[in-house]
C-alpha atoms as a PDB file:
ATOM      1  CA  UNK A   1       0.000   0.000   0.000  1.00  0.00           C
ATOM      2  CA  UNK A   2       1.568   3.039  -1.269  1.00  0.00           C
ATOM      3  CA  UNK A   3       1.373   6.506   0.483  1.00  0.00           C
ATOM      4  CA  UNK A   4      -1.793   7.383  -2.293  1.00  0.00           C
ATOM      5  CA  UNK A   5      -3.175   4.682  -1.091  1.00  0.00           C
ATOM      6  CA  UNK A   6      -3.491   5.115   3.116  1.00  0.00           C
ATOM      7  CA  UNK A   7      -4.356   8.837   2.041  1.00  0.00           C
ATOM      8  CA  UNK A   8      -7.176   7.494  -0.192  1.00  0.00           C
ATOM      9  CA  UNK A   9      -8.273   5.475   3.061  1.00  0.00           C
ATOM     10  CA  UNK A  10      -8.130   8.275   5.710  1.00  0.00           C
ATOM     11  CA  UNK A  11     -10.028  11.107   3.467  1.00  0.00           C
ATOM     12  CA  UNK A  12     -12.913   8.338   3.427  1.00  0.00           C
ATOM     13  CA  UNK A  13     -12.531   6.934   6.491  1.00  0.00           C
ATOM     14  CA  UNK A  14     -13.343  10.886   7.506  1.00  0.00           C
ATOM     15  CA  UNK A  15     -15.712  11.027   5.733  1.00  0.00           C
ATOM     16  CA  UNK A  16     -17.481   8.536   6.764  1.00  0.00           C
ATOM     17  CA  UNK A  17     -16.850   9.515  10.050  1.00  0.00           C
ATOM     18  CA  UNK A  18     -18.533  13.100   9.624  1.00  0.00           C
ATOM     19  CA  UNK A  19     -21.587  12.116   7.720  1.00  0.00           C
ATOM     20  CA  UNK A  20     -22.405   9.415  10.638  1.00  0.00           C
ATOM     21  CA  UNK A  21     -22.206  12.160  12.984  1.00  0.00           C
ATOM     22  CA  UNK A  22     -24.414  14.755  10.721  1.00  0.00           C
ATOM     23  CA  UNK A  23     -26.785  11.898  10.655  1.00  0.00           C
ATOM     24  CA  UNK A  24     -26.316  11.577  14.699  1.00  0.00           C
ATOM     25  CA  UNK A  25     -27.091  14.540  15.203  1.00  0.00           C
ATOM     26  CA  UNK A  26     -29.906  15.022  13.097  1.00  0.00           C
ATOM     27  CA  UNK A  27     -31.532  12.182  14.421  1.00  0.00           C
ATOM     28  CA  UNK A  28     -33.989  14.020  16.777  1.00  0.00           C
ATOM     29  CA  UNK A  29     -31.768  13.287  20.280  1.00  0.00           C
ATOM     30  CA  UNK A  30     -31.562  17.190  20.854  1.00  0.00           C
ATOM     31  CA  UNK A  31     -34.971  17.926  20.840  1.00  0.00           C
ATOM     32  CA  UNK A  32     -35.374  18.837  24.439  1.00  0.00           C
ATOM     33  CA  UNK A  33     -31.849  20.611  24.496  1.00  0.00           C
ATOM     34  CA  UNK A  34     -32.938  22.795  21.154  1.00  0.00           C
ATOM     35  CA  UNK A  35     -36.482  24.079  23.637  1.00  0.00           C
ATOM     36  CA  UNK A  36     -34.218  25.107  26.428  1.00  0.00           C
ATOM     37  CA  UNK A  37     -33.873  28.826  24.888  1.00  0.00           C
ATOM     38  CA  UNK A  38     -37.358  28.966  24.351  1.00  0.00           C
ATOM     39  CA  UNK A  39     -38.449  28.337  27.908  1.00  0.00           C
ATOM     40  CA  UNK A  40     -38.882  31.178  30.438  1.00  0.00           C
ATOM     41  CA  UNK A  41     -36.919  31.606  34.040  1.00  0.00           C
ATOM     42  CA  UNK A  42     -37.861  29.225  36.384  1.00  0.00           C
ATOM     43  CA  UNK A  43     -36.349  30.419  39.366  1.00  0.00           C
END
């Protein structure tokens, strides 16, 4: 395996390595996190 090669590897390897966590995140785990702005002082 030439240099080309392992280079090849690591730029997917990232790659698939961001879109699993777009796909993560976009999953609907935040919902409750994304209404904390929207919620008045509860002091």
């Amino acid at each position: 395996m030439g240099i080309n090669e392992l280079r090849v590897a690591v730029t997917l390897v990232s790659l698939a390595v961001f879109l699993g966590i777009v796909v993560w995140a976009w999953r609907g785990r935040f919902d409750a996190a994304a209404e904390l702005p929207l919620q008045g002082d509860e002091q």
